[in-house]
PDB file of N, CA and C in Angstrom:
ATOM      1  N   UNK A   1     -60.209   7.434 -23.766  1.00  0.00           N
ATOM      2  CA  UNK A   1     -59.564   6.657 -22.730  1.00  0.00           C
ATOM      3  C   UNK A   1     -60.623   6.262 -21.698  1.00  0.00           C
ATOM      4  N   UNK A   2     -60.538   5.013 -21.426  1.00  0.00           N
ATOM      5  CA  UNK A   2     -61.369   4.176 -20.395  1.00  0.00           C
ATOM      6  C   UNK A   2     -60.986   4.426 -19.249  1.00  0.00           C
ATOM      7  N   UNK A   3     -61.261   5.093 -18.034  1.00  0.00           N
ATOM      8  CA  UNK A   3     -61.002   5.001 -16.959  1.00  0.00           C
ATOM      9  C   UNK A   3     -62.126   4.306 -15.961  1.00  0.00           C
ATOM     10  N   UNK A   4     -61.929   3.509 -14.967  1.00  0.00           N
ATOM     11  CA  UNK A   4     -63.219   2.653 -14.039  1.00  0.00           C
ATOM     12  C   UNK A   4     -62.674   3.217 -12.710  1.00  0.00           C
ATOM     13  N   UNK A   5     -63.955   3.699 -12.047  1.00  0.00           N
ATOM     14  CA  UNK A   5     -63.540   4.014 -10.970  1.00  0.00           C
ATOM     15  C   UNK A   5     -63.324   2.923  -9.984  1.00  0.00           C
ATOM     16  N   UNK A   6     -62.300   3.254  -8.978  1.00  0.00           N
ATOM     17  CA  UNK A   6     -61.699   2.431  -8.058  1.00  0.00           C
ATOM     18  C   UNK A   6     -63.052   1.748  -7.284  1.00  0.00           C
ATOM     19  N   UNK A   7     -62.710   0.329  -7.252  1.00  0.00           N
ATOM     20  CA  UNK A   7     -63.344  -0.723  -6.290  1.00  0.00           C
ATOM     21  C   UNK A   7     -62.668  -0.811  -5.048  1.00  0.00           C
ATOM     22  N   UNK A   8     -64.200  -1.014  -3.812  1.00  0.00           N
ATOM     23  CA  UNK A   8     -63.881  -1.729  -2.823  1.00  0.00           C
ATOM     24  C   UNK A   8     -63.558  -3.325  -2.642  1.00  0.00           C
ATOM     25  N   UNK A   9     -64.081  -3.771  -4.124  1.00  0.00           N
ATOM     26  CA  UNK A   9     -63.129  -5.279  -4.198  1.00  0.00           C
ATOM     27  C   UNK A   9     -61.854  -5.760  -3.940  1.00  0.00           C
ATOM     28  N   UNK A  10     -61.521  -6.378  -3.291  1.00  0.00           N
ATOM     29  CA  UNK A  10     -60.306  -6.645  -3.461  1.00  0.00           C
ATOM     30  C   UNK A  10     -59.998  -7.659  -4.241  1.00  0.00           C
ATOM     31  N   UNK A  11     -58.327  -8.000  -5.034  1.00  0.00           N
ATOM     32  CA  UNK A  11     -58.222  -9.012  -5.720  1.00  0.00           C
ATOM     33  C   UNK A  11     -59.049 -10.262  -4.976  1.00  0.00           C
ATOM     34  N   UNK A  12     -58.420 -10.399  -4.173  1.00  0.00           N
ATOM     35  CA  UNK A  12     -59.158 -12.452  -3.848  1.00  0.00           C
ATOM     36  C   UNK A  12     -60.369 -12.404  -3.822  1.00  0.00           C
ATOM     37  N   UNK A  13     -61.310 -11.340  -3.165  1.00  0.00           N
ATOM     38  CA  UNK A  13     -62.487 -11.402  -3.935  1.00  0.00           C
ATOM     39  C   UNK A  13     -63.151 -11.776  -5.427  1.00  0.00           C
ATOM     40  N   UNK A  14     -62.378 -10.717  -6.095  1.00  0.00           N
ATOM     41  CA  UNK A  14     -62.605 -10.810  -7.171  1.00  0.00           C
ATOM     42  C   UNK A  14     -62.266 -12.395  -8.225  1.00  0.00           C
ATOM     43  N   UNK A  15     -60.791 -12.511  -7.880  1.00  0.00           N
ATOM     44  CA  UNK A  15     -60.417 -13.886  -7.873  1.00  0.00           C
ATOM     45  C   UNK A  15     -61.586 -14.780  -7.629  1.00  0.00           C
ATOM     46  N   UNK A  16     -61.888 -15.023  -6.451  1.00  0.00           N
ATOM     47  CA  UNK A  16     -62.829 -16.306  -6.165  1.00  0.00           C
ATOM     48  C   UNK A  16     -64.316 -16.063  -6.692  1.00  0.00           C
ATOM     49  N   UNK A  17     -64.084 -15.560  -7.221  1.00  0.00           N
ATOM     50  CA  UNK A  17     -65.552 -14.936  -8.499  1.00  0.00           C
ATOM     51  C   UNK A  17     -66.053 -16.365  -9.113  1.00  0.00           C
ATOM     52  N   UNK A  18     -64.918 -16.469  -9.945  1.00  0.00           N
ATOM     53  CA  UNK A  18     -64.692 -17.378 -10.678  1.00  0.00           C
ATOM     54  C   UNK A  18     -64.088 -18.963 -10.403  1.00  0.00           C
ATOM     55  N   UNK A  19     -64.587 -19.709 -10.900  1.00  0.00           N
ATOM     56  CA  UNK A  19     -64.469 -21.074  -9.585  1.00  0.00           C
ATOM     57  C   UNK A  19     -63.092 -21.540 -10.634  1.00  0.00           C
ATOM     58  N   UNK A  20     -62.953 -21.393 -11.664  1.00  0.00           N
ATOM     59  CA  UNK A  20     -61.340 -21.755 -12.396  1.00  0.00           C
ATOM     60  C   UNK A  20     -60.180 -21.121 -11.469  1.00  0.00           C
ATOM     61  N   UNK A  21     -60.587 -20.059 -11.473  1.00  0.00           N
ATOM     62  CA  UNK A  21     -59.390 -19.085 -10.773  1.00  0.00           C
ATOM     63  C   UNK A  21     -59.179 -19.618  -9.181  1.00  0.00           C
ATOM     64  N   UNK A  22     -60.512 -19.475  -8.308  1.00  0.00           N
ATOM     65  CA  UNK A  22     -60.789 -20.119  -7.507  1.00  0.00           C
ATOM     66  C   UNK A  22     -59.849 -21.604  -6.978  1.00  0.00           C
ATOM     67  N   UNK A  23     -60.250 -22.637  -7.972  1.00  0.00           N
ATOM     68  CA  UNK A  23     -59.005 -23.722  -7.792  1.00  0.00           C
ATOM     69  C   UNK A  23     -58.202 -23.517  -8.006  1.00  0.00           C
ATOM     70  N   UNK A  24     -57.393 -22.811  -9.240  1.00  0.00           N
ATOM     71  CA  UNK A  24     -56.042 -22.462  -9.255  1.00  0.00           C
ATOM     72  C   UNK A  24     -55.322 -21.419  -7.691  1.00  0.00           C
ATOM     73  N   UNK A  25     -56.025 -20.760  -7.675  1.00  0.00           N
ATOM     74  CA  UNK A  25     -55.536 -20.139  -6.307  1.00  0.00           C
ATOM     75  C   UNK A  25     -55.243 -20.896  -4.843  1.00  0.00           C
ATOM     76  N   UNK A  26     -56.141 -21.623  -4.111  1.00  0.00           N
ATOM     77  CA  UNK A  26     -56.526 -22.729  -3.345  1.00  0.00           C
ATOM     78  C   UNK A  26     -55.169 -23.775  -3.653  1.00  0.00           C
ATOM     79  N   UNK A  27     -54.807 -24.178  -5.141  1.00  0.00           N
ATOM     80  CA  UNK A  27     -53.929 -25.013  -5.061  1.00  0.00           C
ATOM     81  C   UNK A  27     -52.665 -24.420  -4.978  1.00  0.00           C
ATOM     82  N   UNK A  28     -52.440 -23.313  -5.434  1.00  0.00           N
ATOM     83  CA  UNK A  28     -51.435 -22.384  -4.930  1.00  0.00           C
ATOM     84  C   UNK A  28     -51.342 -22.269  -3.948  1.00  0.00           C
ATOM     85  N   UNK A  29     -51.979 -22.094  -2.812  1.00  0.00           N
ATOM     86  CA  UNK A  29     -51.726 -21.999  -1.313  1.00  0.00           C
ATOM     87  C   UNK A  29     -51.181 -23.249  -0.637  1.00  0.00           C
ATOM     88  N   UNK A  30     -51.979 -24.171  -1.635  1.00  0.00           N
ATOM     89  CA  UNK A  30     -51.493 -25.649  -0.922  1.00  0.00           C
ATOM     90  C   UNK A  30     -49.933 -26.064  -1.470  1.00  0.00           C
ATOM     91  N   UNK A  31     -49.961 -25.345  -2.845  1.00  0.00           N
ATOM     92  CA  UNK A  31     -48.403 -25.590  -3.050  1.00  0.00           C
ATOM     93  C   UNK A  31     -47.524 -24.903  -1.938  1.00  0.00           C
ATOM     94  N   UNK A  32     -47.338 -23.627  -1.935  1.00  0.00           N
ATOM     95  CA  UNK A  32     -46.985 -22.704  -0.560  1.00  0.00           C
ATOM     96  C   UNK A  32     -46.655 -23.798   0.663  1.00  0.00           C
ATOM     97  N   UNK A  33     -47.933 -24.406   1.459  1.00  0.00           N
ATOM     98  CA  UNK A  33     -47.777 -24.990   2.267  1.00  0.00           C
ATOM     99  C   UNK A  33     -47.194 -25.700   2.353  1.00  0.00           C
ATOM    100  N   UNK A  34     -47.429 -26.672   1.319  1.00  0.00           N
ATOM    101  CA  UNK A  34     -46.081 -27.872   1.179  1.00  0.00           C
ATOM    102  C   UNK A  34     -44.619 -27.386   0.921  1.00  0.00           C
ATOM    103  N   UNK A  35     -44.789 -26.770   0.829  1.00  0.00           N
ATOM    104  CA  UNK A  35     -42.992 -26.211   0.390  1.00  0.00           C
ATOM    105  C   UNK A  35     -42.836 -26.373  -1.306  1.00  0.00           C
ATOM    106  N   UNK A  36     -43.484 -26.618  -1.646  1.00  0.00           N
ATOM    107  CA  UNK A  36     -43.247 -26.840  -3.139  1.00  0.00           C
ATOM    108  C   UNK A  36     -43.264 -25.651  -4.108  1.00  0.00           C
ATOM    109  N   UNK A  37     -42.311 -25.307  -4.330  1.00  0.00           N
ATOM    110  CA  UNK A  37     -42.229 -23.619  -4.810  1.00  0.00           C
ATOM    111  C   UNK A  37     -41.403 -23.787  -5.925  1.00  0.00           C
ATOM    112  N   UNK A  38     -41.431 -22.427  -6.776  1.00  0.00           N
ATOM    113  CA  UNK A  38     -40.379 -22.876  -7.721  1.00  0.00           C
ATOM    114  C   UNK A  38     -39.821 -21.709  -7.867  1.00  0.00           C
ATOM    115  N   UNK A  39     -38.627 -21.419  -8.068  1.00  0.00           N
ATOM    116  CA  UNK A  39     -37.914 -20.283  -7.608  1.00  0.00           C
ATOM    117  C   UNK A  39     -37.751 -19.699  -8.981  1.00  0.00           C
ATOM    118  N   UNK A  40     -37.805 -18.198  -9.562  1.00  0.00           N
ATOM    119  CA  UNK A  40     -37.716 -18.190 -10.916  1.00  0.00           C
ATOM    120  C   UNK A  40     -36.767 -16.834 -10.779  1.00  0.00           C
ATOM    121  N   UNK A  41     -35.063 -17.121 -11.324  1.00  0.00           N
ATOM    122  CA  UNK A  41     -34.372 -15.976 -11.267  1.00  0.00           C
ATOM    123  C   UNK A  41     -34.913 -14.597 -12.328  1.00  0.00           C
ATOM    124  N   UNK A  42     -35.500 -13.895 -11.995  1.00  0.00           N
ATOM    125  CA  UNK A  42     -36.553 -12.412 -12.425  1.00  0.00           C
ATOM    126  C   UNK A  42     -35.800 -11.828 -13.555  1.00  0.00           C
ATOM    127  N   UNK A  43     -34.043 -11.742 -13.210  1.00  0.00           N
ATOM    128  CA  UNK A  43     -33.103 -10.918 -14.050  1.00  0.00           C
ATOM    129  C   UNK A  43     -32.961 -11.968 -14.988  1.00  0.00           C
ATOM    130  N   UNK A  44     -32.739 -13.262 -15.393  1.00  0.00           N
ATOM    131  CA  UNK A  44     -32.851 -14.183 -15.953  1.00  0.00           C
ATOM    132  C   UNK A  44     -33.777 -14.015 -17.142  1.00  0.00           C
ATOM    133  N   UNK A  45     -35.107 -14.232 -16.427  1.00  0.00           N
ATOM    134  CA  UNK A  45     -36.418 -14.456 -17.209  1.00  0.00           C
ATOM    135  C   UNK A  45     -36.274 -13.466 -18.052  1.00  0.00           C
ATOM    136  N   UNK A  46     -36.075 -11.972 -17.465  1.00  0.00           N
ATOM    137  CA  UNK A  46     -36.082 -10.719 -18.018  1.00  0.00           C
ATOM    138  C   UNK A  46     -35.029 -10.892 -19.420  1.00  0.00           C
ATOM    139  N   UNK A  47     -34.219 -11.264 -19.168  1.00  0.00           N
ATOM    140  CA  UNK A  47     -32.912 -11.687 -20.361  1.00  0.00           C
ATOM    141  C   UNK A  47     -33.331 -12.217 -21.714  1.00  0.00           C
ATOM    142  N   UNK A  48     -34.086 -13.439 -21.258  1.00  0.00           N
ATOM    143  CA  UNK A  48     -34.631 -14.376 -22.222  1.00  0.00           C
ATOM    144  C   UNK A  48     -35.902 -13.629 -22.995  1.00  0.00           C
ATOM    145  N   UNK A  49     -36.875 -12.483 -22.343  1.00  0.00           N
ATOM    146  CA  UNK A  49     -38.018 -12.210 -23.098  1.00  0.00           C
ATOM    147  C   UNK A  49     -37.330 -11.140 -23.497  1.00  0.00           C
ATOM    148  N   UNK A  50     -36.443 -10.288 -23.292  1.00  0.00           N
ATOM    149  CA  UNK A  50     -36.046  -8.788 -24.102  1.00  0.00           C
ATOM    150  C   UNK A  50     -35.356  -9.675 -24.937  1.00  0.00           C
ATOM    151  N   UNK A  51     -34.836 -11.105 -25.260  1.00  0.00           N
ATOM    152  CA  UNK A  51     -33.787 -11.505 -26.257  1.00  0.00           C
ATOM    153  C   UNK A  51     -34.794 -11.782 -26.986  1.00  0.00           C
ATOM    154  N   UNK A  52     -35.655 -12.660 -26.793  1.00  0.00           N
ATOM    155  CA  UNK A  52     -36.937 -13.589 -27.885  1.00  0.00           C
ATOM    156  C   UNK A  52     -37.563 -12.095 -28.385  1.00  0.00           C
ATOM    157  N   UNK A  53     -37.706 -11.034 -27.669  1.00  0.00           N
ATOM    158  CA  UNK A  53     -38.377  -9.846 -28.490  1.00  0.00           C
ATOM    159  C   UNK A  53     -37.429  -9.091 -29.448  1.00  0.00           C
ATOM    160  N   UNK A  54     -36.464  -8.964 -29.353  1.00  0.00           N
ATOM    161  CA  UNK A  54     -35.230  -8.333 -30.072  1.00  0.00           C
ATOM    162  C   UNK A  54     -35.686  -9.460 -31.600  1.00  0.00           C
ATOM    163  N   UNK A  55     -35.440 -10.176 -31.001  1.00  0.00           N
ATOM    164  CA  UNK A  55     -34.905 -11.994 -32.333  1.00  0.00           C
ATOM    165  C   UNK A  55     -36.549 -11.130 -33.039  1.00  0.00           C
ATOM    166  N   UNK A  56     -37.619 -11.217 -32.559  1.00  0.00           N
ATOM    167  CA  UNK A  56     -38.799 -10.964 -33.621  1.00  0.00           C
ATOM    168  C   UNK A  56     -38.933  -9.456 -33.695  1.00  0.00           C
ATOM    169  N   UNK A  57     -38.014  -8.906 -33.613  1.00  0.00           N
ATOM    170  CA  UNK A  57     -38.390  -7.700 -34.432  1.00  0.00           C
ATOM    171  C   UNK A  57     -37.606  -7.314 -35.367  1.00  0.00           C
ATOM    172  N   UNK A  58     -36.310  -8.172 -35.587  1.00  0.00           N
ATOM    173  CA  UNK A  58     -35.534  -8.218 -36.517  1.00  0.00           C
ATOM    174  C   UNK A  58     -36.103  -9.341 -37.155  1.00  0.00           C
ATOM    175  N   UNK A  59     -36.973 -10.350 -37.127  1.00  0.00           N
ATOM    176  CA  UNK A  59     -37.615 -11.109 -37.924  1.00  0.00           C
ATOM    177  C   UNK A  59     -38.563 -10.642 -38.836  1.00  0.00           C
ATOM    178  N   UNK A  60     -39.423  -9.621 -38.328  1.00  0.00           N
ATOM    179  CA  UNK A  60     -39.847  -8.873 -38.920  1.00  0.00           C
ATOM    180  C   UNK A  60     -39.483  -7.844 -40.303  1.00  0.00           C
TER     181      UNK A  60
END
């Protein structure tokens, strides 16, 4: 077992490492700002991936 000891990095550090992640993040904030959000019901989502996983393991 791999264990790494704990960093003083923090995510957004680490995040802006990388200049892909970097813009994706940045435009996330700007989505935020604008109000442009997208609301995703959690118990929902949850429904649909325990169903699509059920469906392939009886596909199996």
């Amino acid at each position: 077992m791999l264990v790494e000891p704990p960093s003083e990095e923090d995510e957004t550090t680490y995040i802006l490492k990388s200049e892909t992640n970097k813009k994706h993040l940045l435009k996330a904030l700007e989505n935020v700002e604008k109000g442009n959000l997208i609301f995703v019901n959690l118990d929902e989502y949850e429904k649909i991936v325990f169903e699509s996983q059920i469906y392939k393991v009886e596909e199996d």
